[in-house]
PDB file of N, CA and C in Angstrom:
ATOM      1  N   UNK A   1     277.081 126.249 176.900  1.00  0.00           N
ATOM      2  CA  UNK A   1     276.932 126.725 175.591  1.00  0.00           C
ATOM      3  C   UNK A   1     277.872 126.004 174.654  1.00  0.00           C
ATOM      4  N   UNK A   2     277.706 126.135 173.273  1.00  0.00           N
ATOM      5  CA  UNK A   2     278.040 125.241 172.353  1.00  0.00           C
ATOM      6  C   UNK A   2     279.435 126.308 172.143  1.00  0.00           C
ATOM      7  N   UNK A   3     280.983 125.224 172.281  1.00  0.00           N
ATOM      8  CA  UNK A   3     281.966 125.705 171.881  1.00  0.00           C
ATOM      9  C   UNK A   3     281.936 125.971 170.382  1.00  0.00           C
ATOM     10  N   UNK A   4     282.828 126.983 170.193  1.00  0.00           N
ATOM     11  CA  UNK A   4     283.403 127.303 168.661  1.00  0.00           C
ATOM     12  C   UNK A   4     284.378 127.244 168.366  1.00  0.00           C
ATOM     13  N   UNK A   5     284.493 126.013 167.178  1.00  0.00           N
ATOM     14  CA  UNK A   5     285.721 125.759 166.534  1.00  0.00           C
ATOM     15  C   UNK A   5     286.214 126.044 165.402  1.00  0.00           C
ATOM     16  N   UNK A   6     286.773 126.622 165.232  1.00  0.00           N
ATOM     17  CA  UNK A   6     287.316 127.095 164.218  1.00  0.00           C
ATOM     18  C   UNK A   6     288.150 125.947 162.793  1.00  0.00           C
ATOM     19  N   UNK A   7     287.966 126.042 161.953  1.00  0.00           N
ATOM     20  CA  UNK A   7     287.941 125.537 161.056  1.00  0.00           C
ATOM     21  C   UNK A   7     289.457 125.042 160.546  1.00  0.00           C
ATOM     22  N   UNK A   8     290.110 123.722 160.835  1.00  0.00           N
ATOM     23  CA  UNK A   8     291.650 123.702 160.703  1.00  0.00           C
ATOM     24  C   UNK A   8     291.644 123.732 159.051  1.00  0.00           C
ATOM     25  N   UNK A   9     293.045 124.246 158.872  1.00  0.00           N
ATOM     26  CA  UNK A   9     293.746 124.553 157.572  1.00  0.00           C
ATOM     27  C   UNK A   9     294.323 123.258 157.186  1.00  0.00           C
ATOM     28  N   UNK A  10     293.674 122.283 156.022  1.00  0.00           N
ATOM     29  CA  UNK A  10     295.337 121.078 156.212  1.00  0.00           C
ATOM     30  C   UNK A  10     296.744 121.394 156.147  1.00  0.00           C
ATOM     31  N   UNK A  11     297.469 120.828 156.567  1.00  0.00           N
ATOM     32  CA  UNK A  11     298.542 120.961 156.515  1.00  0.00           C
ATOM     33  C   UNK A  11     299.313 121.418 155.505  1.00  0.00           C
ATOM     34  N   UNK A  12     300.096 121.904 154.987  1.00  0.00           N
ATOM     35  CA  UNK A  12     300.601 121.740 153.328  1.00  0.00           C
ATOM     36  C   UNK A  12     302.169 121.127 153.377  1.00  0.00           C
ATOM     37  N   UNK A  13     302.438 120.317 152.895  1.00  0.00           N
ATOM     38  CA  UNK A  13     303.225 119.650 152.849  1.00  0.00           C
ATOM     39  C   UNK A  13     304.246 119.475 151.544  1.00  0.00           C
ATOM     40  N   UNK A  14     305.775 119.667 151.285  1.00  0.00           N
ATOM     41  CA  UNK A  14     306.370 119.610 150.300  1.00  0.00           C
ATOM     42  C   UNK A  14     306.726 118.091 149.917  1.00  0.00           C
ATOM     43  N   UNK A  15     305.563 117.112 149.286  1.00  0.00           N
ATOM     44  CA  UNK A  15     306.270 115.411 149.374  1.00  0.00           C
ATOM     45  C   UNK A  15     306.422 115.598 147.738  1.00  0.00           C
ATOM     46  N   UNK A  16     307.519 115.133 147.579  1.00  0.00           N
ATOM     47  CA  UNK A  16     307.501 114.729 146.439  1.00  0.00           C
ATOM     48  C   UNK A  16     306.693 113.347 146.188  1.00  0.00           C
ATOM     49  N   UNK A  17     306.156 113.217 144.623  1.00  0.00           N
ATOM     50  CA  UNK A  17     305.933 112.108 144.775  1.00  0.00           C
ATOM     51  C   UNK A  17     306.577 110.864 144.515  1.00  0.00           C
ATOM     52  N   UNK A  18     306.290 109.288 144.505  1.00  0.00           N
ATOM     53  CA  UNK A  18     307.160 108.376 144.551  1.00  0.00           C
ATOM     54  C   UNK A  18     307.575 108.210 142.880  1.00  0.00           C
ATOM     55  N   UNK A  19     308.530 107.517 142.713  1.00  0.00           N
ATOM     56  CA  UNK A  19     308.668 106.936 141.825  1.00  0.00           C
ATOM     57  C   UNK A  19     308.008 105.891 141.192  1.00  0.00           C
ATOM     58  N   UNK A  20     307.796 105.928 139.414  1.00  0.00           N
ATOM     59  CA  UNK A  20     306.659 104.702 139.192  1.00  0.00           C
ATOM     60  C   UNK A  20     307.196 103.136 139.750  1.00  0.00           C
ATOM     61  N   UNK A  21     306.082 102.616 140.071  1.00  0.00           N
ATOM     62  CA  UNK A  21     307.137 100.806 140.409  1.00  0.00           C
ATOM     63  C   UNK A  21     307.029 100.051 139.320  1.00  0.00           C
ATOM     64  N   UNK A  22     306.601 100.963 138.000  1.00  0.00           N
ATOM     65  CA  UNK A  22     306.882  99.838 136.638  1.00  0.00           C
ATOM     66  C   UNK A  22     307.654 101.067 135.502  1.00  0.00           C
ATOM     67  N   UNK A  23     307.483 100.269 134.533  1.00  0.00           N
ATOM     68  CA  UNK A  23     307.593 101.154 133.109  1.00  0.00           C
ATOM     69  C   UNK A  23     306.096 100.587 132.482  1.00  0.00           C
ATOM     70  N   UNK A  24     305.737 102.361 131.946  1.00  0.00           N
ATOM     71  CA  UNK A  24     304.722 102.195 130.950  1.00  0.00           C
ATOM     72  C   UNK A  24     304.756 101.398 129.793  1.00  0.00           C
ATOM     73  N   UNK A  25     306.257 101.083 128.981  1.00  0.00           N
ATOM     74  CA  UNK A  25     306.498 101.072 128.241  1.00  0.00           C
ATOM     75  C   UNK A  25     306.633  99.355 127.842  1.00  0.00           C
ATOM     76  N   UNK A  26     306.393  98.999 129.055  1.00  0.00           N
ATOM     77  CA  UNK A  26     306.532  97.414 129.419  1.00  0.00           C
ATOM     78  C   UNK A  26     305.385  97.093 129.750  1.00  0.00           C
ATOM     79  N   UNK A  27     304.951  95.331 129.617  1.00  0.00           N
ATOM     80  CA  UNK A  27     303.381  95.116 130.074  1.00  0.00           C
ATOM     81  C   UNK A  27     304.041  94.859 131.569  1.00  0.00           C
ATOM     82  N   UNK A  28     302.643  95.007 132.244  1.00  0.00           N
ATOM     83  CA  UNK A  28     303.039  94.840 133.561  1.00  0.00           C
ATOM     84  C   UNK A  28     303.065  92.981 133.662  1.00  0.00           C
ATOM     85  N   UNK A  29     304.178  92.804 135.093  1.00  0.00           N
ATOM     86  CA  UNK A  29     304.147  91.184 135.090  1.00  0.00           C
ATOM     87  C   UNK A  29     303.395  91.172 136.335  1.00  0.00           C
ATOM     88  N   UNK A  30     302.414  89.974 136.412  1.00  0.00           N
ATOM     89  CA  UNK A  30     301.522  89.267 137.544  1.00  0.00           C
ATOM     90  C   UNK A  30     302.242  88.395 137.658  1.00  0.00           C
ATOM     91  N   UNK A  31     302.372  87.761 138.890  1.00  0.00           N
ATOM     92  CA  UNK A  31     302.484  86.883 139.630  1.00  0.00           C
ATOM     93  C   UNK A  31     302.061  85.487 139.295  1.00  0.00           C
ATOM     94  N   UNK A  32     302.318  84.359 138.873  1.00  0.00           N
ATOM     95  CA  UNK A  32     301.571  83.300 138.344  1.00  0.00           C
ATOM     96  C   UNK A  32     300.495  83.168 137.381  1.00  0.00           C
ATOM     97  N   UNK A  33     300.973  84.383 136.252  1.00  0.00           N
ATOM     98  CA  UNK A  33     300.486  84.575 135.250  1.00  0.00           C
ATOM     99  C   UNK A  33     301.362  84.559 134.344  1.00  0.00           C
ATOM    100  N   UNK A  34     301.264  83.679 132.960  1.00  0.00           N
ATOM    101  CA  UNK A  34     302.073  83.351 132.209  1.00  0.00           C
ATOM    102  C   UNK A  34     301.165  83.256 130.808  1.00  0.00           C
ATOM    103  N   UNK A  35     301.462  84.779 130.341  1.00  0.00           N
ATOM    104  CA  UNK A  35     300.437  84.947 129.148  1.00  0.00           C
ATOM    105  C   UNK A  35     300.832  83.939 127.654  1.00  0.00           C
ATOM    106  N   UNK A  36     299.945  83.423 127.464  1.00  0.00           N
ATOM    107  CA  UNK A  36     299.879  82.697 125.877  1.00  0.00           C
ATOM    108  C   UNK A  36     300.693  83.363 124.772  1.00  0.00           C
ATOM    109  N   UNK A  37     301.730  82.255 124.370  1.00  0.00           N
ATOM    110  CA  UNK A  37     302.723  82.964 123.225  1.00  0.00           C
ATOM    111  C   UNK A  37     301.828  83.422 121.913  1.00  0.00           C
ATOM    112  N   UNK A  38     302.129  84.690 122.046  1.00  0.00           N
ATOM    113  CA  UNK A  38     301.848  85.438 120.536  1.00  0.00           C
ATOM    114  C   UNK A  38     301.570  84.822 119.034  1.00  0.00           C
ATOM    115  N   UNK A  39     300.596  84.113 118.656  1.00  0.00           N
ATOM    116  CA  UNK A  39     300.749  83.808 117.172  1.00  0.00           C
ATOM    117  C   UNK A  39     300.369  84.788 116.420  1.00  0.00           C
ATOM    118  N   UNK A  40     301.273  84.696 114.961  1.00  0.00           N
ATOM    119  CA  UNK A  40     301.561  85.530 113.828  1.00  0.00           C
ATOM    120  C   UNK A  40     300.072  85.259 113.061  1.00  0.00           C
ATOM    121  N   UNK A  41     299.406  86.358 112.650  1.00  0.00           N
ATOM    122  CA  UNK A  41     298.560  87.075 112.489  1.00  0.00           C
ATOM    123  C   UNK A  41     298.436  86.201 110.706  1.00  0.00           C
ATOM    124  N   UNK A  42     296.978  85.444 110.304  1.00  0.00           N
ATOM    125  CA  UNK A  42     297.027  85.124 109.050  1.00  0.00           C
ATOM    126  C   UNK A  42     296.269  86.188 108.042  1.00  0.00           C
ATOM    127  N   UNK A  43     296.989  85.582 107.078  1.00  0.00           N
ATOM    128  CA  UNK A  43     296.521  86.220 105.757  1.00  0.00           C
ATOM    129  C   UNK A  43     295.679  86.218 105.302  1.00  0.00           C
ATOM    130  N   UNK A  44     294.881  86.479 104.434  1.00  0.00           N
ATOM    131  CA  UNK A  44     293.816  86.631 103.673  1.00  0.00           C
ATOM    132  C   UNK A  44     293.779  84.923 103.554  1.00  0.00           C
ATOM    133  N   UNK A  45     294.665  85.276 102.432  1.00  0.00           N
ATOM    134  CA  UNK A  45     295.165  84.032 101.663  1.00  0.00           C
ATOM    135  C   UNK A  45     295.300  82.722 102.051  1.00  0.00           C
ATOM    136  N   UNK A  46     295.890  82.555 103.208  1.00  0.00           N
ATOM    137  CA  UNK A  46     296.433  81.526 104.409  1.00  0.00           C
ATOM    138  C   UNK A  46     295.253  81.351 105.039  1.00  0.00           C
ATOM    139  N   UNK A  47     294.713  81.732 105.470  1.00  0.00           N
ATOM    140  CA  UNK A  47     292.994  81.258 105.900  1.00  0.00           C
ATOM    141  C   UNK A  47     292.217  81.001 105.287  1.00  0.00           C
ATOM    142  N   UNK A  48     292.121  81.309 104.121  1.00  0.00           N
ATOM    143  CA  UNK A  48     290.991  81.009 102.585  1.00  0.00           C
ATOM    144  C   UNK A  48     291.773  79.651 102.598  1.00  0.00           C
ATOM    145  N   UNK A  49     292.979  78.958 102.528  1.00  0.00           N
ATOM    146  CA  UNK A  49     293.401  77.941 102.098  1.00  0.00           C
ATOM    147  C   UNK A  49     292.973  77.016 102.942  1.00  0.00           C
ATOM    148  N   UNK A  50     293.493  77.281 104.313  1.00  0.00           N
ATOM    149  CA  UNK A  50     293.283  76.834 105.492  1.00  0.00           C
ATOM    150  C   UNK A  50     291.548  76.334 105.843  1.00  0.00           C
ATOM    151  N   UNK A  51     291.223  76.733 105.405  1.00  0.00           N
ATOM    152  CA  UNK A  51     289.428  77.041 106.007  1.00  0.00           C
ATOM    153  C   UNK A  51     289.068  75.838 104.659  1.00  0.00           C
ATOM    154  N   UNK A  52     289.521  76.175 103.459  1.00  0.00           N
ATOM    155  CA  UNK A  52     288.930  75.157 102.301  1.00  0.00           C
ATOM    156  C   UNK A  52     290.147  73.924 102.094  1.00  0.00           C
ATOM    157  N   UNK A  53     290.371  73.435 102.880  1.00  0.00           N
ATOM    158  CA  UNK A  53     291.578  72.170 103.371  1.00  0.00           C
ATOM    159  C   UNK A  53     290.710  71.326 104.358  1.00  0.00           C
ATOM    160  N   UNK A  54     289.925  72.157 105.081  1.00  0.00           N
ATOM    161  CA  UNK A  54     288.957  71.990 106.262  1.00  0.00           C
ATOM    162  C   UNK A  54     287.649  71.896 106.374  1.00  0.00           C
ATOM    163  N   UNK A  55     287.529  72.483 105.165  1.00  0.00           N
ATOM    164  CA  UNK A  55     285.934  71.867 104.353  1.00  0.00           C
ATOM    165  C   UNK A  55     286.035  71.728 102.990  1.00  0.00           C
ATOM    166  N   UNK A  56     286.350  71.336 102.122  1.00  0.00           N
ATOM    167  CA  UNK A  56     286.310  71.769 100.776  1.00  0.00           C
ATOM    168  C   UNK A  56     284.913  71.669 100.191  1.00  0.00           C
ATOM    169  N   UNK A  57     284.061  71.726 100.957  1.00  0.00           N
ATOM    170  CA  UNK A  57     282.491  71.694  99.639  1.00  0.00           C
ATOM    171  C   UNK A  57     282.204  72.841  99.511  1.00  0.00           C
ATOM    172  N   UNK A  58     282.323  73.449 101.012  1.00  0.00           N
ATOM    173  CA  UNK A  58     281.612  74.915 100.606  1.00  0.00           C
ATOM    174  C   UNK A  58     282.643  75.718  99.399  1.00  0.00           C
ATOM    175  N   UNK A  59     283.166  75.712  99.489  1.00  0.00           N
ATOM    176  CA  UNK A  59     284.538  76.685  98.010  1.00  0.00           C
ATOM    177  C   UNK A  59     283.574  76.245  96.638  1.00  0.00           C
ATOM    178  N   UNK A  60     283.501  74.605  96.746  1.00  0.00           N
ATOM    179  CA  UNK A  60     282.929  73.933  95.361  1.00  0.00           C
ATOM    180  C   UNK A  60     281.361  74.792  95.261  1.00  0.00           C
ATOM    181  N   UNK A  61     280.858  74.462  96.805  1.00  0.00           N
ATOM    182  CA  UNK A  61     279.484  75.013  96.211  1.00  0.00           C
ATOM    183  C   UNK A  61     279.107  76.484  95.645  1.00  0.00           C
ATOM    184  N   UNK A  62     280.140  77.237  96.444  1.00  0.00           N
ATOM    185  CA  UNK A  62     279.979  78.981  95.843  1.00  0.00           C
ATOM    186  C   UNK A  62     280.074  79.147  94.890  1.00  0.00           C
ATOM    187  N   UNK A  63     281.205  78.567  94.663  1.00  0.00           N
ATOM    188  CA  UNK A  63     281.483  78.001  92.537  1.00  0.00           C
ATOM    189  C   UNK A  63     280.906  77.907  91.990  1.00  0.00           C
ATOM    190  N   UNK A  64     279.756  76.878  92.457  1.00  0.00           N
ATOM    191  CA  UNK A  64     279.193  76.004  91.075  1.00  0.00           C
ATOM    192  C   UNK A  64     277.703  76.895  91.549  1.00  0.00           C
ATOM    193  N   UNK A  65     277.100  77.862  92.635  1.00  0.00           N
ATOM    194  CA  UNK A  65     276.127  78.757  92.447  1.00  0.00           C
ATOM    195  C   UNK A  65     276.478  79.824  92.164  1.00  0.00           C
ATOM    196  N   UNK A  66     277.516  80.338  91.901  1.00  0.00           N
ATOM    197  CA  UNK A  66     277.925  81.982  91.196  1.00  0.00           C
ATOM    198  C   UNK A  66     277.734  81.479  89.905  1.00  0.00           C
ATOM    199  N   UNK A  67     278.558  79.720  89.541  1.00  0.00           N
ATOM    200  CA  UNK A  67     278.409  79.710  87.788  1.00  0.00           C
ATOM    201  C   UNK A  67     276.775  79.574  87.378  1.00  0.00           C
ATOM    202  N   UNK A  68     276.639  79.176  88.077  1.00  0.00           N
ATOM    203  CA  UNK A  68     274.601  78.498  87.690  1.00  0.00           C
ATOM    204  C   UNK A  68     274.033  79.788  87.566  1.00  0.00           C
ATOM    205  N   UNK A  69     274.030  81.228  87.978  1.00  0.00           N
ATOM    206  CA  UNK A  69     273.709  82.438  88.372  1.00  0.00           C
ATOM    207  C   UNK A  69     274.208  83.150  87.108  1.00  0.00           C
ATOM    208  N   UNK A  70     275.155  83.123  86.698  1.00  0.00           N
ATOM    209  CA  UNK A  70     275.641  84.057  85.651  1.00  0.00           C
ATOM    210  C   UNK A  70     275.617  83.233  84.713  1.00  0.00           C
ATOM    211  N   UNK A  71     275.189  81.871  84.093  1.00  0.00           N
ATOM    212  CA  UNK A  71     274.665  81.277  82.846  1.00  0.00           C
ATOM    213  C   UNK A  71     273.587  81.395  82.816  1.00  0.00           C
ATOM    214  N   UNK A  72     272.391  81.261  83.909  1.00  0.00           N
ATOM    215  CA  UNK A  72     271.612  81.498  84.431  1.00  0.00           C
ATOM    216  C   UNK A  72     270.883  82.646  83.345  1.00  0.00           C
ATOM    217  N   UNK A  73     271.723  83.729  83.915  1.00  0.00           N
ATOM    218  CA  UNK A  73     271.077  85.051  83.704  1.00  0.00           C
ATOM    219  C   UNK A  73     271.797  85.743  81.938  1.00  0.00           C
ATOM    220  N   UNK A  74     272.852  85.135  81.745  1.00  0.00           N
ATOM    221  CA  UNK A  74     273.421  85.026  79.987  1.00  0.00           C
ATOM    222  C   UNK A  74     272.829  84.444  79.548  1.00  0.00           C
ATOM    223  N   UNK A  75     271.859  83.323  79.905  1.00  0.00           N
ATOM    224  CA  UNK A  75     270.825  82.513  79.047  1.00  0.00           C
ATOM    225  C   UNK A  75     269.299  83.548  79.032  1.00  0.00           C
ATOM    226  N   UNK A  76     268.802  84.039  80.359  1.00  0.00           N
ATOM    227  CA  UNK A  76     267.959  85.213  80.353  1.00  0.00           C
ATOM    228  C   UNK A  76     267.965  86.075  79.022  1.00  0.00           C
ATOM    229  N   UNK A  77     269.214  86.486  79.103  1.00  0.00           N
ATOM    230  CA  UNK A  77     269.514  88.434  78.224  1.00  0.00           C
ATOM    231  C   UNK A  77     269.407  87.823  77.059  1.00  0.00           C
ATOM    232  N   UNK A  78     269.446  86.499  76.865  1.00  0.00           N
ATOM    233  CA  UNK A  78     269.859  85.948  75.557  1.00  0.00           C
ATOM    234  C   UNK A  78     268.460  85.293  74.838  1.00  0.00           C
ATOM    235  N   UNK A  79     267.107  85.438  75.616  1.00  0.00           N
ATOM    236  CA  UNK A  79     266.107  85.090  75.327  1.00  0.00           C
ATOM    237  C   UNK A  79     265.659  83.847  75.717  1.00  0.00           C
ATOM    238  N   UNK A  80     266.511  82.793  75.771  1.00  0.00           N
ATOM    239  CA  UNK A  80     266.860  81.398  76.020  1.00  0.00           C
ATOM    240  C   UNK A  80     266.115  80.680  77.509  1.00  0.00           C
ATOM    241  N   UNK A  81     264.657  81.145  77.454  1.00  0.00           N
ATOM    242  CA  UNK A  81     263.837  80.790  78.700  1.00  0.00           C
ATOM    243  C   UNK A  81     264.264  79.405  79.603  1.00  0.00           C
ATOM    244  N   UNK A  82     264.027  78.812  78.628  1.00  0.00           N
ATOM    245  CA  UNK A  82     263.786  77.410  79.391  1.00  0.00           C
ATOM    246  C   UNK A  82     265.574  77.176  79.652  1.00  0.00           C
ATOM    247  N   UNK A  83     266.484  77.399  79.141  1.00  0.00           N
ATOM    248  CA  UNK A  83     267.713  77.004  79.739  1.00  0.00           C
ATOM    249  C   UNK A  83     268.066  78.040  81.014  1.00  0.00           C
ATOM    250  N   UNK A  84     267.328  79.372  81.214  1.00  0.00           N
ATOM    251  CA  UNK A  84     267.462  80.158  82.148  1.00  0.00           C
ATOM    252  C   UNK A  84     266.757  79.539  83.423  1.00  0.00           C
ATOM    253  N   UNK A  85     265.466  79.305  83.145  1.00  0.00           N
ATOM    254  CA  UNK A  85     264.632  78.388  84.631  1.00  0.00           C
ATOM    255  C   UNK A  85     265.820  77.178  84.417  1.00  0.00           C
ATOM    256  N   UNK A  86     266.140  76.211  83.966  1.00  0.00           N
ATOM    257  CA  UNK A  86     266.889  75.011  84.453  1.00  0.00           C
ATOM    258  C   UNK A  86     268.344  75.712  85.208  1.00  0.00           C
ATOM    259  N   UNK A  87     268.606  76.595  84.764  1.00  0.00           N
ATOM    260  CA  UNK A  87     269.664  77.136  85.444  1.00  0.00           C
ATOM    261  C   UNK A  87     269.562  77.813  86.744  1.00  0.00           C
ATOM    262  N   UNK A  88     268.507  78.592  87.015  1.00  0.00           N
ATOM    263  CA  UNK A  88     268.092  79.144  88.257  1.00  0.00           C
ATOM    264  C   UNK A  88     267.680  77.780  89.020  1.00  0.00           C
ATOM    265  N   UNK A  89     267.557  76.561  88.476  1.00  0.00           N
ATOM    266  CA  UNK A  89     266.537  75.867  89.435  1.00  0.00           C
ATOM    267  C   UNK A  89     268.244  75.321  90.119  1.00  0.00           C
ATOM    268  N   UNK A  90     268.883  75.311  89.316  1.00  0.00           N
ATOM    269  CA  UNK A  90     270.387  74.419  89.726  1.00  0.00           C
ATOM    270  C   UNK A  90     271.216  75.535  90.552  1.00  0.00           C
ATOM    271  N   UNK A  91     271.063  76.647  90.337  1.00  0.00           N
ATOM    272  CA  UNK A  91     271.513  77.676  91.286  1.00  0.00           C
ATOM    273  C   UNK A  91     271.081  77.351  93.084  1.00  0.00           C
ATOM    274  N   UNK A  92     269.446  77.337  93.083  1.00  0.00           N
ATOM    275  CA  UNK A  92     269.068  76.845  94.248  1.00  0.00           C
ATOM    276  C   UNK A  92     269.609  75.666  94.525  1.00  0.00           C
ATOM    277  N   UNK A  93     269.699  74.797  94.096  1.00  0.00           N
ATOM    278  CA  UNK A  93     270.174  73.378  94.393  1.00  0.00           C
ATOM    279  C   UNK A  93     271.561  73.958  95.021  1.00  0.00           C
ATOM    280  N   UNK A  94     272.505  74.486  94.133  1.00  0.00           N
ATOM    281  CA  UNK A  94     274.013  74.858  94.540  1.00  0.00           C
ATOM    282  C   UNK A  94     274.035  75.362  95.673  1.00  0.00           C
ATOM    283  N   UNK A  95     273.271  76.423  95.989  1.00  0.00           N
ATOM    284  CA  UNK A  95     272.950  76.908  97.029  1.00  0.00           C
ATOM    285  C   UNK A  95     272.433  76.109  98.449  1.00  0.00           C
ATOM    286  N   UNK A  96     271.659  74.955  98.219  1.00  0.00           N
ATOM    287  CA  UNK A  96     271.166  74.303  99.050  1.00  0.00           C
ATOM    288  C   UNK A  96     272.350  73.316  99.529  1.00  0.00           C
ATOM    289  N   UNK A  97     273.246  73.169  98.544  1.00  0.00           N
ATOM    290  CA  UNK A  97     274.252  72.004  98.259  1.00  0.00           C
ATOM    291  C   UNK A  97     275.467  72.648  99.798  1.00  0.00           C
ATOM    292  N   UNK A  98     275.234  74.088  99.228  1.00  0.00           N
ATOM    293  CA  UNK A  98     276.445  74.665 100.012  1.00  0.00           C
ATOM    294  C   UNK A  98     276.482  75.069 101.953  1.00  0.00           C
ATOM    295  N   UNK A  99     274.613  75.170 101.821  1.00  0.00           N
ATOM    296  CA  UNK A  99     274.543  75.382 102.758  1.00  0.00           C
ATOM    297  C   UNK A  99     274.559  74.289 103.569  1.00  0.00           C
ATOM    298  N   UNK A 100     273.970  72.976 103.836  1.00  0.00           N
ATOM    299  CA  UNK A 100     274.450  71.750 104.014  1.00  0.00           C
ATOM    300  C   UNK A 100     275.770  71.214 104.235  1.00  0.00           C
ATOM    301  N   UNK A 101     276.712  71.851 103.105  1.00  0.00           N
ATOM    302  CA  UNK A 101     277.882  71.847 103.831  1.00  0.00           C
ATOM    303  C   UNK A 101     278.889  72.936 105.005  1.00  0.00           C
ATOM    304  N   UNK A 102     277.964  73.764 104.904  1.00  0.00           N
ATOM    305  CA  UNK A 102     278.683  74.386 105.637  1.00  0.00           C
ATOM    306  C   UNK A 102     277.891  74.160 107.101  1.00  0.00           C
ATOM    307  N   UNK A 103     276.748  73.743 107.026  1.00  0.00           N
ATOM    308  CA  UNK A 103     276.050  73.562 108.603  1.00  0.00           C
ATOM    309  C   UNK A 103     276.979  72.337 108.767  1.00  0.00           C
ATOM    310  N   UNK A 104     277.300  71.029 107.848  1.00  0.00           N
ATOM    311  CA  UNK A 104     278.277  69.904 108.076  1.00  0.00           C
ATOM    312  C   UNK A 104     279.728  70.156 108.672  1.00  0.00           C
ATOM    313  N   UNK A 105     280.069  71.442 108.103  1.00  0.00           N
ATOM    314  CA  UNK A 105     281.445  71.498 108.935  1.00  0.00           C
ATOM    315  C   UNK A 105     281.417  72.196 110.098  1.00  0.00           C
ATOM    316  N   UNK A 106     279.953  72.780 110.232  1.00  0.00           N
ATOM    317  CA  UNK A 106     279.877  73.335 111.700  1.00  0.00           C
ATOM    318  C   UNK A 106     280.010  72.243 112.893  1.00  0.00           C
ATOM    319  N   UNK A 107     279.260  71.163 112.215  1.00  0.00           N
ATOM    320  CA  UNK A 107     278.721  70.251 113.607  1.00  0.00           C
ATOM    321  C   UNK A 107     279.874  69.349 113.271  1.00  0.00           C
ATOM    322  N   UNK A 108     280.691  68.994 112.552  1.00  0.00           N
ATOM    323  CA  UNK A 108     281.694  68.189 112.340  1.00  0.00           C
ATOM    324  C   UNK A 108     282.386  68.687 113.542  1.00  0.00           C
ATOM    325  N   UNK A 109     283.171  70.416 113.500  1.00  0.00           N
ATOM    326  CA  UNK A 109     284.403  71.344 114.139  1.00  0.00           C
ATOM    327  C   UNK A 109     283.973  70.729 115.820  1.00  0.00           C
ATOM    328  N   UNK A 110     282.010  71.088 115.660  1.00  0.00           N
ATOM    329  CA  UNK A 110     282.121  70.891 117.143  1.00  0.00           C
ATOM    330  C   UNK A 110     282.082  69.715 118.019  1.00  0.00           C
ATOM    331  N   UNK A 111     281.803  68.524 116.915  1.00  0.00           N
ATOM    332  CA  UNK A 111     282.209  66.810 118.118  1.00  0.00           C
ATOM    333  C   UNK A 111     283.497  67.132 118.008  1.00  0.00           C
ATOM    334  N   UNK A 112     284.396  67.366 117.192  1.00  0.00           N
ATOM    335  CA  UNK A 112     285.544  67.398 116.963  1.00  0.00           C
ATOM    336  C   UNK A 112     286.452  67.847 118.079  1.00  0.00           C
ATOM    337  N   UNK A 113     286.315  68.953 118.528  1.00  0.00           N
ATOM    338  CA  UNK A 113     286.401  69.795 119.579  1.00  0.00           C
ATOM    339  C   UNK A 113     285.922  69.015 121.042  1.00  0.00           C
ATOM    340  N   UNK A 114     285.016  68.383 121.195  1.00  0.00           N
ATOM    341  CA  UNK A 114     284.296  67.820 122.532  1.00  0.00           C
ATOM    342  C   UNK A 114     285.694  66.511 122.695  1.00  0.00           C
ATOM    343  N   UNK A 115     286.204  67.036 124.182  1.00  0.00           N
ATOM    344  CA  UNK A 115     287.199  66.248 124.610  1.00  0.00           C
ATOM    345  C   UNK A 115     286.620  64.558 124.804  1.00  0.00           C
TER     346      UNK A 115
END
């Protein structure tokens, strides 16, 4: 016949537990890991400069299609048809001008980049 066993209790045991083997308060260190020094965080400002040092058309072209856009449309309110179409038509152009350069500094960054 099939013995009966009775059901053991675990043990209970008073362990303390261990001590942590780091501080939270610290990053932990790996072994032949040597993390990349920290650079200081840019500015608005310092990257707008930086970025148009590194392309300067696109800055020119936003320029010269925000101005084409708002003479554009002061020539509109102002009745002034035909200087409003020559102005919208130069807006697109600005626009076309800008985008060109900015696909140019795309593919420039990336031969640039190719070791």
């Amino acid at each position: 016949m099939a013995a009966t066993t009775s059901p053991v209790a675990p043990e209970k045991t008073d362990k303390v537990p261990p001590a942590m083997p780091f501080d939270f308060s610290q990053p932990p260190v790996i072994e032949g890991f040597n993390p990349l020094p920290r650079f200081s965080e840019e500015t608005f400002k310092q990257k707008f400069t930086r970025k148009a040092k590194e392309n300067p058309f696109v800055p020119i072209g936003c320029l010269a299609t925000a101005g084409a856009l708002i003479y554009g449309l002061r020539a509109f309110h102002q009745g002034k048809t035909r200087q409003s179409q020559l102005l919208m038509r130069g807006r697109i152009f600005a626009q076309g001008f800008t985008v060109f350069a900015i696909i140019f500094g795309v593919v420039t960054t990336a031969v640039k980049s190719k070791p």
